[in-house]
C-alpha atoms as a PDB file:
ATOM      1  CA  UNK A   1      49.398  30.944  15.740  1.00  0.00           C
ATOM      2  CA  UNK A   2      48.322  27.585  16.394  1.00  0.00           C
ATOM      3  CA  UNK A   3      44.629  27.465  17.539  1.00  0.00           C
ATOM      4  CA  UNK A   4      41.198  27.833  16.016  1.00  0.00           C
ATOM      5  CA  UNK A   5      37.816  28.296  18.003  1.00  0.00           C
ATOM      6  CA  UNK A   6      36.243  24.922  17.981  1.00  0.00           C
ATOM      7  CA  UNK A   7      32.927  25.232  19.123  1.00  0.00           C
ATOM      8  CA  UNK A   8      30.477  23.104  21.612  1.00  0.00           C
ATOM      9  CA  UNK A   9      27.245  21.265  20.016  1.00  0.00           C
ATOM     10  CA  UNK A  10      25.345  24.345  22.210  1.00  0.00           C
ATOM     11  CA  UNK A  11      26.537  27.124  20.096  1.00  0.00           C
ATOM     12  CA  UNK A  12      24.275  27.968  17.271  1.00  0.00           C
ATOM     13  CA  UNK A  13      24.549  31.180  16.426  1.00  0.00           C
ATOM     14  CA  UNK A  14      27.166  33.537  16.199  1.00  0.00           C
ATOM     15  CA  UNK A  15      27.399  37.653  15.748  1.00  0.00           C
ATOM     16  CA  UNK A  16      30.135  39.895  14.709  1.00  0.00           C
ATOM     17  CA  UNK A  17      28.924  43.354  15.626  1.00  0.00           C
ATOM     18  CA  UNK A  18      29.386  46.078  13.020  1.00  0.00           C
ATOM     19  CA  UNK A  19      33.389  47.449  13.880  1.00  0.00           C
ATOM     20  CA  UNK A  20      34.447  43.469  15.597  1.00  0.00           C
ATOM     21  CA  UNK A  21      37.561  42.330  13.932  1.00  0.00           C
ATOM     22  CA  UNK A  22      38.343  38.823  15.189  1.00  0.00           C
ATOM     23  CA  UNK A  23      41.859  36.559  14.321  1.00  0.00           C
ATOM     24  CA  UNK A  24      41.095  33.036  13.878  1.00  0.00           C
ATOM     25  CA  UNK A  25      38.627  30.876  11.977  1.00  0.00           C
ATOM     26  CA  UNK A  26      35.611  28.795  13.298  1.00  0.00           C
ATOM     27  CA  UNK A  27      34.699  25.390  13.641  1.00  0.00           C
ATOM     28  CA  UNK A  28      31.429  24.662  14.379  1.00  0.00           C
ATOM     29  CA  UNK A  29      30.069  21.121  16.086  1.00  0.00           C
ATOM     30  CA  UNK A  30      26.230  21.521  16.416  1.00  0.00           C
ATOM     31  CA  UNK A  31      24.566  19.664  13.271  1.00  0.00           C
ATOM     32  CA  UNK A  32      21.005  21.815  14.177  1.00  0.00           C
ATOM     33  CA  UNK A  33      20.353  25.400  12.491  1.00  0.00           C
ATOM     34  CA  UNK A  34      23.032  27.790  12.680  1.00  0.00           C
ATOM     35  CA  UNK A  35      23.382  31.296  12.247  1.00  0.00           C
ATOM     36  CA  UNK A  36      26.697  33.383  11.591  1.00  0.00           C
ATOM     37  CA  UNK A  37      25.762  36.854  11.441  1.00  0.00           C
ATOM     38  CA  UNK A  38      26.732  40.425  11.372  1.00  0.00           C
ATOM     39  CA  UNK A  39      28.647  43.292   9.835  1.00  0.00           C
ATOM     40  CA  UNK A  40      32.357  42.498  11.255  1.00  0.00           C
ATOM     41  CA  UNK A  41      35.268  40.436  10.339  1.00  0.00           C
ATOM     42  CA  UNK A  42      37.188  36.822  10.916  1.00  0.00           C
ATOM     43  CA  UNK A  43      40.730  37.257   9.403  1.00  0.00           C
ATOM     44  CA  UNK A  44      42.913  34.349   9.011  1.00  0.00           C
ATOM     45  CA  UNK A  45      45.867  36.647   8.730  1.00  0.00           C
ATOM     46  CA  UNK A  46      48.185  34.958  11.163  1.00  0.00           C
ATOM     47  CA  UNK A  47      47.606  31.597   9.604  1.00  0.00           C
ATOM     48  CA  UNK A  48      50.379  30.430   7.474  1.00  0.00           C
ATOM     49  CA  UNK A  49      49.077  28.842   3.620  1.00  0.00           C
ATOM     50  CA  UNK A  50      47.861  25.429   4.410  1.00  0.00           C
ATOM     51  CA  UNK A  51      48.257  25.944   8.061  1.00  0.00           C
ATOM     52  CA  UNK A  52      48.031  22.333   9.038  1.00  0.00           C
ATOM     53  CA  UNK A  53      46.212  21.043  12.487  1.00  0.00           C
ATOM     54  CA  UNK A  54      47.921  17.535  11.755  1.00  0.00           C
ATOM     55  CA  UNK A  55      51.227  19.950  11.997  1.00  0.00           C
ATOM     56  CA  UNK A  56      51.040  22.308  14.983  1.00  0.00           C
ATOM     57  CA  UNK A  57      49.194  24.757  12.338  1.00  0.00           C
ATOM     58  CA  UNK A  58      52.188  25.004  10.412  1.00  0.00           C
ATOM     59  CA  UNK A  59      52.293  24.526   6.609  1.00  0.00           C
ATOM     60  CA  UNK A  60      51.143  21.013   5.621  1.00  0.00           C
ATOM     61  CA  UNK A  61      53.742  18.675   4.828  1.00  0.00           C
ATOM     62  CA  UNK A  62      50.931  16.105   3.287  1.00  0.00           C
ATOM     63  CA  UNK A  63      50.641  16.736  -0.998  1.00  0.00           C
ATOM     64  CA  UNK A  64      46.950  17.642   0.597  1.00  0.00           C
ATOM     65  CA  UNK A  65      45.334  18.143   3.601  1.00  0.00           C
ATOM     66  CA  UNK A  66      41.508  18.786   3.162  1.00  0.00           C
ATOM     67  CA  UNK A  67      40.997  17.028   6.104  1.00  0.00           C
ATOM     68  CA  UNK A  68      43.100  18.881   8.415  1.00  0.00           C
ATOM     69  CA  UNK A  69      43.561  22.359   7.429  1.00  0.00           C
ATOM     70  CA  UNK A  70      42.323  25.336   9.454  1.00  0.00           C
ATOM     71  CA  UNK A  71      39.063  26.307   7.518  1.00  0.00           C
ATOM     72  CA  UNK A  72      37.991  29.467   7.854  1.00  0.00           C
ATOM     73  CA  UNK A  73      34.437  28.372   7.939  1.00  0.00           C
ATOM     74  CA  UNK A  74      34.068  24.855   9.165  1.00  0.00           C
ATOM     75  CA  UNK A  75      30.402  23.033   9.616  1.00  0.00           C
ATOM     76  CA  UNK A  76      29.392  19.497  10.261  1.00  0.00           C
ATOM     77  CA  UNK A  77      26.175  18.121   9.137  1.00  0.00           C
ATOM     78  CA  UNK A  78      24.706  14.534  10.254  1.00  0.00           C
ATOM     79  CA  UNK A  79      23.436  12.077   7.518  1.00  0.00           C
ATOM     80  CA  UNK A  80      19.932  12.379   6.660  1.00  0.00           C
ATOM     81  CA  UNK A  81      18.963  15.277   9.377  1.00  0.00           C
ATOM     82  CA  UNK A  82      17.941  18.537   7.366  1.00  0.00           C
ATOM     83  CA  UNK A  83      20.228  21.505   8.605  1.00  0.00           C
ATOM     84  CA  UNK A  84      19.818  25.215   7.457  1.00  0.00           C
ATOM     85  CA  UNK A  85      23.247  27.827   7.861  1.00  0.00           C
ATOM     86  CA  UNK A  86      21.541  31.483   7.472  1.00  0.00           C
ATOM     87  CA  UNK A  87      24.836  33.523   6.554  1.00  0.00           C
ATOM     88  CA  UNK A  88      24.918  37.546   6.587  1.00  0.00           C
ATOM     89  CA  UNK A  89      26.879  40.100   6.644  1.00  0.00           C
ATOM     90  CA  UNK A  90      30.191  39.069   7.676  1.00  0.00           C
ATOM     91  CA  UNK A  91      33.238  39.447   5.898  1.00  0.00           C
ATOM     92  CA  UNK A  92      36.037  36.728   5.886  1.00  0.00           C
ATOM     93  CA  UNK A  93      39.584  38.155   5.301  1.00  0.00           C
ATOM     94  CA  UNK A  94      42.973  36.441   4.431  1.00  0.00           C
ATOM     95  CA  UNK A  95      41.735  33.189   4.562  1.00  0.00           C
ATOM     96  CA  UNK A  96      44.695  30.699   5.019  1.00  0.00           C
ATOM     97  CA  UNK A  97      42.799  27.327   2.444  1.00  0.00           C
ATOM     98  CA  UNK A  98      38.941  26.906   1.519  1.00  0.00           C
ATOM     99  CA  UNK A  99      37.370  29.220   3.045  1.00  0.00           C
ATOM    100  CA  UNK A 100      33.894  27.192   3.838  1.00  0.00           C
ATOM    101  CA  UNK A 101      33.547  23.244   3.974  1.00  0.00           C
ATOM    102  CA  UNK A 102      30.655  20.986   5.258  1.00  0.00           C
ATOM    103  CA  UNK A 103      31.655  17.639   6.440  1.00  0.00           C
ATOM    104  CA  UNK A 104      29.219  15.613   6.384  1.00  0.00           C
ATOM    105  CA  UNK A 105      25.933  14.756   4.379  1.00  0.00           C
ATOM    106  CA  UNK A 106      26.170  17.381   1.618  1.00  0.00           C
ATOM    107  CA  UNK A 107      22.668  16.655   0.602  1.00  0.00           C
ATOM    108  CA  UNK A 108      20.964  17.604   3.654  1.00  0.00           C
ATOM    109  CA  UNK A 109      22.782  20.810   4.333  1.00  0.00           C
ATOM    110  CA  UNK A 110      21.024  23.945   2.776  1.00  0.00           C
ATOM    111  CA  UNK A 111      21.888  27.526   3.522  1.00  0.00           C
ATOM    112  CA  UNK A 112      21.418  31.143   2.793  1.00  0.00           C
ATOM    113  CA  UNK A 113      23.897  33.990   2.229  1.00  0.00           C
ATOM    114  CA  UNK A 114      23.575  37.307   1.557  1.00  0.00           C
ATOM    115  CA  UNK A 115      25.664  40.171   1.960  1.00  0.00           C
ATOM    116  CA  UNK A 116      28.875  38.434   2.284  1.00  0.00           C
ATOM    117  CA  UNK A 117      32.416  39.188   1.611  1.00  0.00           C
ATOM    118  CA  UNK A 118      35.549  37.470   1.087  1.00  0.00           C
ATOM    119  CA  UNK A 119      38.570  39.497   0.579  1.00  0.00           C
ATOM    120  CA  UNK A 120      42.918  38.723   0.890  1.00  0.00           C
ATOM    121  CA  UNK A 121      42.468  35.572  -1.025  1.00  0.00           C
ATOM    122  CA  UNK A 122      46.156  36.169  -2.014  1.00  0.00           C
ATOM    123  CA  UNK A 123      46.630  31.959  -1.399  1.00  0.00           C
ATOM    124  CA  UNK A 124      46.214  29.458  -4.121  1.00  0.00           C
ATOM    125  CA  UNK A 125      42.884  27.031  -3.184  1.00  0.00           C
ATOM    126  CA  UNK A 126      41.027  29.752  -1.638  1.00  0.00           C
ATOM    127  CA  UNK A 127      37.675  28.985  -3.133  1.00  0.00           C
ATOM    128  CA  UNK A 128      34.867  30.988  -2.826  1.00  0.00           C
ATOM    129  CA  UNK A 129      31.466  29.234  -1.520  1.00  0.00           C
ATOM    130  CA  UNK A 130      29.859  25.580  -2.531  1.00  0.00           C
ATOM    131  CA  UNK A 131      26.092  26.429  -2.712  1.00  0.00           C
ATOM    132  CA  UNK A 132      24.196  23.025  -1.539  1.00  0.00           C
ATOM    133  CA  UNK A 133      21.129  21.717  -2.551  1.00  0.00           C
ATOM    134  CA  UNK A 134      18.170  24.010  -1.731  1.00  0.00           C
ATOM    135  CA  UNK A 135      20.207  26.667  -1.227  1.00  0.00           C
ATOM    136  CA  UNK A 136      20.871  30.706  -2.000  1.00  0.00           C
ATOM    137  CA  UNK A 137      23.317  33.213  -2.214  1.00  0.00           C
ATOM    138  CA  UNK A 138      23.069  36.411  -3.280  1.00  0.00           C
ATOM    139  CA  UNK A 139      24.836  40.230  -3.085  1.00  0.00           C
ATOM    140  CA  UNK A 140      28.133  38.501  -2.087  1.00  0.00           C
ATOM    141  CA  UNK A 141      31.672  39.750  -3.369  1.00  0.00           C
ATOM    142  CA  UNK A 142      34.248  37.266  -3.561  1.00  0.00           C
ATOM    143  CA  UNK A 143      38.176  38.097  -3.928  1.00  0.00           C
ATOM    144  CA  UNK A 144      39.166  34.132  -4.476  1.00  0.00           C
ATOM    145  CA  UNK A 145      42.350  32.126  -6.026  1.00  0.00           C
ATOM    146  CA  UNK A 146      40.479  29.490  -7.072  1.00  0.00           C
ATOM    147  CA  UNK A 147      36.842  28.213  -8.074  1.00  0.00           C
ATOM    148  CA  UNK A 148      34.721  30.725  -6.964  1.00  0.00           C
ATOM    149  CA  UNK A 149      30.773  29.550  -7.503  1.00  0.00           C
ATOM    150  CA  UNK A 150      30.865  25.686  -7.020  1.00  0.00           C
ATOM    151  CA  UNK A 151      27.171  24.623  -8.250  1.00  0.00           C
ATOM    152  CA  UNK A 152      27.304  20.905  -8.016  1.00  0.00           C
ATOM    153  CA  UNK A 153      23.830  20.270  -5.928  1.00  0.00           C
ATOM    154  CA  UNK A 154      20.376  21.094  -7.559  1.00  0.00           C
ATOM    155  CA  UNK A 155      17.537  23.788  -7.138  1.00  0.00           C
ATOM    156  CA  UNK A 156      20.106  26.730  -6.051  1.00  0.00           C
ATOM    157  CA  UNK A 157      19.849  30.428  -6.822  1.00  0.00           C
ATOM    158  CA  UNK A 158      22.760  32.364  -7.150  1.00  0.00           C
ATOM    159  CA  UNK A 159      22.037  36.097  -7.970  1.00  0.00           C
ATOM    160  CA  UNK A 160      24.418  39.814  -8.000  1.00  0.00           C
ATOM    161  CA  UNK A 161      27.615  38.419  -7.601  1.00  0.00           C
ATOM    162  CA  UNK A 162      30.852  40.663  -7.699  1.00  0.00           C
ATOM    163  CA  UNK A 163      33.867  38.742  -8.263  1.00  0.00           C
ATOM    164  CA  UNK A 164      37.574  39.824  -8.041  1.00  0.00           C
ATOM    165  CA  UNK A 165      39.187  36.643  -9.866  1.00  0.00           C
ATOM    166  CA  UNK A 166      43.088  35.914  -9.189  1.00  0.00           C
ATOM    167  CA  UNK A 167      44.894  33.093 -11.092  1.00  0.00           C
ATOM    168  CA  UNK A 168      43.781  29.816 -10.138  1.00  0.00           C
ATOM    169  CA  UNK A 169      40.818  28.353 -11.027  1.00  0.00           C
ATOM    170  CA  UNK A 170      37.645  29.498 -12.916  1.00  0.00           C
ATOM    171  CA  UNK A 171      34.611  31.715 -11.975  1.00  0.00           C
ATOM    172  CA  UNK A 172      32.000  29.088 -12.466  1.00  0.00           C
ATOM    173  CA  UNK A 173      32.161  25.369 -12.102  1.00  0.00           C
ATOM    174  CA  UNK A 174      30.493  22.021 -11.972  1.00  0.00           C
ATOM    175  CA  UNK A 175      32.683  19.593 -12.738  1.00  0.00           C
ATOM    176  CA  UNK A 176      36.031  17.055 -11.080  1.00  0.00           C
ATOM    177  CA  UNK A 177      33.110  14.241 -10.792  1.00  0.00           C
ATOM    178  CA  UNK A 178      30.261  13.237 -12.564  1.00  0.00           C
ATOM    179  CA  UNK A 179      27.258  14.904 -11.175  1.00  0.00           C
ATOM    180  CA  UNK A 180      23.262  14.804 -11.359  1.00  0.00           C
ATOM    181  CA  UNK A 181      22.371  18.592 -11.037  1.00  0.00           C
ATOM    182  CA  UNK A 182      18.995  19.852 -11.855  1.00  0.00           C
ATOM    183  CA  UNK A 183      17.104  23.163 -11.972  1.00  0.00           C
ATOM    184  CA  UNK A 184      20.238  25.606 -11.377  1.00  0.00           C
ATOM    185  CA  UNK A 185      20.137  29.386 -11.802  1.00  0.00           C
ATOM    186  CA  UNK A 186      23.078  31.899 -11.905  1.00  0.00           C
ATOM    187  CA  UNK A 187      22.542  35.278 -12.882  1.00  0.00           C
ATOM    188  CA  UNK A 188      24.108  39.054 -12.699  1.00  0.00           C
ATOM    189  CA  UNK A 189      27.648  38.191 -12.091  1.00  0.00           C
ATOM    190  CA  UNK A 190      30.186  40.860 -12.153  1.00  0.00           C
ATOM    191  CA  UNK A 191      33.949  40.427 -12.751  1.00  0.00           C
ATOM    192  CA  UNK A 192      35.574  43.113 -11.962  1.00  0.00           C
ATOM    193  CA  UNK A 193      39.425  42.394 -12.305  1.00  0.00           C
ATOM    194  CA  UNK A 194      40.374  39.092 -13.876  1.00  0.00           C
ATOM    195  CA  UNK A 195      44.004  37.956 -13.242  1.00  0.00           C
ATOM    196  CA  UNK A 196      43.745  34.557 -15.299  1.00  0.00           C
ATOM    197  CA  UNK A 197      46.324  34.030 -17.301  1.00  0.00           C
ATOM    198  CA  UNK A 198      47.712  31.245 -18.152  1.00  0.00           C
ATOM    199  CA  UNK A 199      49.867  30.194 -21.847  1.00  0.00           C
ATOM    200  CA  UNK A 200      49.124  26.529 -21.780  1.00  0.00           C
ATOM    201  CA  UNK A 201      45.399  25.231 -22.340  1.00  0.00           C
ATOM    202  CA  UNK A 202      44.100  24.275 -18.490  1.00  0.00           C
ATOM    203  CA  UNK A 203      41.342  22.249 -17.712  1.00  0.00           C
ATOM    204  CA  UNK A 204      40.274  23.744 -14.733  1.00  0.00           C
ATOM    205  CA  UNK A 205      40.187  27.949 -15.963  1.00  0.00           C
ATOM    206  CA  UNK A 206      38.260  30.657 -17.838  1.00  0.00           C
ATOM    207  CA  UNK A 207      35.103  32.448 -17.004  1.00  0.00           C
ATOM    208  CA  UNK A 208      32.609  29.178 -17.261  1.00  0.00           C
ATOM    209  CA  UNK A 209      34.162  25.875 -16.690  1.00  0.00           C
ATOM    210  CA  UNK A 210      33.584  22.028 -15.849  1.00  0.00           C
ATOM    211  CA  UNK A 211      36.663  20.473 -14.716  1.00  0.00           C
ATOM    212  CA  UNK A 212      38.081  16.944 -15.968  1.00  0.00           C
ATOM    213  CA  UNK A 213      37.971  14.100 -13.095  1.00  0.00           C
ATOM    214  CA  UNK A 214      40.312  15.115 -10.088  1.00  0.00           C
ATOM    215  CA  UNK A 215      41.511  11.486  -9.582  1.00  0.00           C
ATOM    216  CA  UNK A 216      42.483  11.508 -13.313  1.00  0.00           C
ATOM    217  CA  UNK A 217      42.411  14.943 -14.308  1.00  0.00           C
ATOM    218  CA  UNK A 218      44.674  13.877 -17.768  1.00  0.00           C
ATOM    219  CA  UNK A 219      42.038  10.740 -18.531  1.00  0.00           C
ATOM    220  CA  UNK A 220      38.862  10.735 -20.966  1.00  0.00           C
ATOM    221  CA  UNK A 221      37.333   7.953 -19.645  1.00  0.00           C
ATOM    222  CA  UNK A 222      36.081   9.508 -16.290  1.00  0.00           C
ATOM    223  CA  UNK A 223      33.134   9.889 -17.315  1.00  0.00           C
ATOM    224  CA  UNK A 224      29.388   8.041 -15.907  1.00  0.00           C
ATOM    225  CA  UNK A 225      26.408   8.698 -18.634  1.00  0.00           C
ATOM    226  CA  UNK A 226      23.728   7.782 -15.808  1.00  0.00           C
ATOM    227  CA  UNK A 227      24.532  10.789 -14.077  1.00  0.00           C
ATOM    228  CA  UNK A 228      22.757  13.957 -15.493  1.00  0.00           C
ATOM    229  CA  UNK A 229      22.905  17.477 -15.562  1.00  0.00           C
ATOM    230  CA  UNK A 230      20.171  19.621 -16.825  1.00  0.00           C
ATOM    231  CA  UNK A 231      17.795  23.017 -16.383  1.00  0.00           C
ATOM    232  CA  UNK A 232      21.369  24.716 -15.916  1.00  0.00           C
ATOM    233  CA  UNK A 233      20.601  28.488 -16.997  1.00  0.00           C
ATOM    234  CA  UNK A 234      23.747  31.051 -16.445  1.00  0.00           C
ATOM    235  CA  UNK A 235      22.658  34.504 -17.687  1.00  0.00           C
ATOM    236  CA  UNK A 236      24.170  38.049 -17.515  1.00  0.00           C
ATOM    237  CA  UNK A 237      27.939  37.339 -16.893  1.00  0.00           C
ATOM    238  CA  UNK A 238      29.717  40.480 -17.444  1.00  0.00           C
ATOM    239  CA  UNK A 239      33.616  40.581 -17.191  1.00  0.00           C
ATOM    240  CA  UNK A 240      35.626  43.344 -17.442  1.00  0.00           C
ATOM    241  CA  UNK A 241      39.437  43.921 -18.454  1.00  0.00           C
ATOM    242  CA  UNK A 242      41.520  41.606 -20.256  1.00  0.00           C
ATOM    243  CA  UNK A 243      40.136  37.706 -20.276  1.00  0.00           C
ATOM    244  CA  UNK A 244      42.194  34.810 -20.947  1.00  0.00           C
ATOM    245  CA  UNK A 245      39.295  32.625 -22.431  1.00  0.00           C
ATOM    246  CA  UNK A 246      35.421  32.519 -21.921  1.00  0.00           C
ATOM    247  CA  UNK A 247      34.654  28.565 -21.095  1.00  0.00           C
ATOM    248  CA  UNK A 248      35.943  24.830 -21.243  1.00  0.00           C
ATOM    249  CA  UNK A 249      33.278  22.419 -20.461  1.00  0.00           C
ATOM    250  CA  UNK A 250      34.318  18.470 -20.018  1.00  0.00           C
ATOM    251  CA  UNK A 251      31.064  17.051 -19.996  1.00  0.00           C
ATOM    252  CA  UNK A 252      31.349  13.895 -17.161  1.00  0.00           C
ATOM    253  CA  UNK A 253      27.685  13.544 -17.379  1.00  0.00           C
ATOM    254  CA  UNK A 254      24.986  13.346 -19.440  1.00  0.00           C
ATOM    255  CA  UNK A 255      23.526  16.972 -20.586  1.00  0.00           C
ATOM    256  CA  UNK A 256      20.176  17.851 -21.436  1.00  0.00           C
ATOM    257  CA  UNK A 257      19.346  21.619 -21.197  1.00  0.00           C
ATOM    258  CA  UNK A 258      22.524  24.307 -20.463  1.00  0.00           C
ATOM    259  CA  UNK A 259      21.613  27.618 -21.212  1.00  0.00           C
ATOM    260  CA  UNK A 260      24.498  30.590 -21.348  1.00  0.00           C
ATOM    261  CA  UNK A 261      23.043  33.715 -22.499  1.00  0.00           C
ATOM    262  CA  UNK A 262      24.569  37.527 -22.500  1.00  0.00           C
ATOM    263  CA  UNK A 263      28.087  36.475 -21.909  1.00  0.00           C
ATOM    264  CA  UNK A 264      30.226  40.018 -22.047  1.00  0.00           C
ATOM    265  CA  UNK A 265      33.423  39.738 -22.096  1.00  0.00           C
ATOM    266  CA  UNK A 266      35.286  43.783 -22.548  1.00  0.00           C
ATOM    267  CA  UNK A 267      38.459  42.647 -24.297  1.00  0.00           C
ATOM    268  CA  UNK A 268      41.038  39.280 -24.597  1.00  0.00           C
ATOM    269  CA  UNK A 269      44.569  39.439 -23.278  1.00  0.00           C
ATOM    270  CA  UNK A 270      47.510  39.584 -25.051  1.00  0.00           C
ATOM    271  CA  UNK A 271      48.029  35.436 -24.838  1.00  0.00           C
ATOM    272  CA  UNK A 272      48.679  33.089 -28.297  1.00  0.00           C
ATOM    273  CA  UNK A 273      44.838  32.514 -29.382  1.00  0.00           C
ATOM    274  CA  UNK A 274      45.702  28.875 -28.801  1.00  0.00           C
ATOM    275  CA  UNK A 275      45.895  29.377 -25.257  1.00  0.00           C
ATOM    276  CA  UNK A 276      42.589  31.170 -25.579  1.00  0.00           C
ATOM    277  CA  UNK A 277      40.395  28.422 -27.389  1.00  0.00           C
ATOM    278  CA  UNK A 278      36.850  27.846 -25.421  1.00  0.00           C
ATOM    279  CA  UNK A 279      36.591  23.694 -25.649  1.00  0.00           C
ATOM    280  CA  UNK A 280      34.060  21.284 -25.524  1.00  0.00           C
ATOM    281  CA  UNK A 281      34.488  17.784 -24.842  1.00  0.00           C
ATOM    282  CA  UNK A 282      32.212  14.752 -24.328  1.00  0.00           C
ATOM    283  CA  UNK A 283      33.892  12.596 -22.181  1.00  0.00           C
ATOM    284  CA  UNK A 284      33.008   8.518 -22.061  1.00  0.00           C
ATOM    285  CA  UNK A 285      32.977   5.911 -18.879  1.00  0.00           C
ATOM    286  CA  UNK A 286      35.217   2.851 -18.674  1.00  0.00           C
ATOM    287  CA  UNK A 287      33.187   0.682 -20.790  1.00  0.00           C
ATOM    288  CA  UNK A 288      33.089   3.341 -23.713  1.00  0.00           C
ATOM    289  CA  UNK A 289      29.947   4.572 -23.404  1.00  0.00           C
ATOM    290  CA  UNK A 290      29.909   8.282 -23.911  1.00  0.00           C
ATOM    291  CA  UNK A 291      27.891  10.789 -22.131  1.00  0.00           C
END
């Protein structure tokens, strides 16, 4: 299987009617409003993990290949021209890598989901959804092998989430840089199966997480105290089953105002407690000035 639909700057708006079942994954060109819409499926089932472009879409030879790696999802935006992606319905099966990725100007690019799906994220670094700046997302399910709500951008809403969680990664994250994020809300998310586990103490796991630095991810000094994060409310996170630990946060940037209220967790697994600990750590810049 070794093509993708790469769309002309003219197509803006695609529809998968209720019953459509397409194999493939979409790249879109245009940088003006887009619309994907619709009650049917895109399945990257014949795509092989990593399925490489650079490699006549076979695995990637590369230790990574975010650059060139069939995305299921796959949207351009130009610097400083204000784009809006209205996403509904759809539901995005089997997906091969990341499912969704904007190249471009991340800061400009806003959208709005509802009613999505992602199921068959069997593969290792299939995320679930970055929400940008400006942005919603709401009555989604995610099945995802890797970070699955990626709030690094400010005034987003992210509301009745249902999450099937496999091994890699956490639910929630903000971290691998320093980041200014401000006035962030995520609230009512469901886990219903959580296959975390994992004996030695990861940066990047649990329910509630911010990452270390992915250039460095073993070194403390990552860290950049002029960047801030605050107005960061996550409420109503209920997780069912057997949980492997509730949150590690690395703090890369300065922190004013995180609120984490009616956290349910039903029960622990049967893991060491030491490879259960929640942690906090403040981590400093180059120059030794902590955040």
């Amino acid at each position: 299987w070794n093509y993708h639909a790469i769309f002309p700057t003219n197509v803006h708006w695609i529809y998968l009617a209720p019953g459509a079942y397409v194999k493939g994954a979409f790249q879109f060109q245009s940088t003006d409003n887009i619309k994907v819409t619709g009650f049917g499926v895109l399945s990257g089932e014949k795509y092989v993990y990593e399925a490489d472009v650079a490699n006549n879409y076979h695995h990637s030879i590369n230790n990574q290949c975010w650059a060139t790696c069939v995305k299921m999802l796959r949207f351009t935006s130009d610097y400083g021209k204000e784009q809006y992606l209205q996403l509904h319905g759809i539901t995005i099966s089997e997906p091969p890598y990341h499912s969704f990725v904007v190249y471009g100007d991340d800061q400009t690019f806003h959208m709005s989901v509802s009613s999505y799906h992602q199921v068959g994220s069997w593969y290792w670094q299939t995320d679930g959804l970055e929400i940008y700046r400006g942005s919603s997302l709401e009555n989604t399910f995610f099945h995802s092998n890797d970070d699955v709500l990626k709030i690094y951008h400010s005034d987003v809403i992210v509301r009745n989430i249902v999450v099937w969680k496999n091994e890699n990664g956490p639910v929630i994250q903000w971290g691998w840089s320093p980041r200014t994020i401000n006035n962030v809300t995520v609230d009512q998310i469901d886990i219903i199966h959580n296959r975390i586990w994992w004996s030695d103490v990861k940066h990047n796991t649990c329910i509630i997480n911010s990452a270390t630095h992915y250039a460095d991810t073993e070194s403390t000094n990552t860290a950049d105290p002029n960047q801030l994060i605050k107005n960061l409310i996550i409420s109503n996170i209920r997780s069912e089953g057997m949980n492997s630990c509730a949150m590690r946060i690395y703090a890369l940037s300065s922190t004013q105002s995180i609120t984490i209220e009616n956290l349910w967790i039903e029960q622990w697994n049967q893991l060491n407690k030491s490879s259960q600990i929640s942690i906090f750590k403040a981590y400093k810049d180059k120059n030794g000035n902590q955040v």
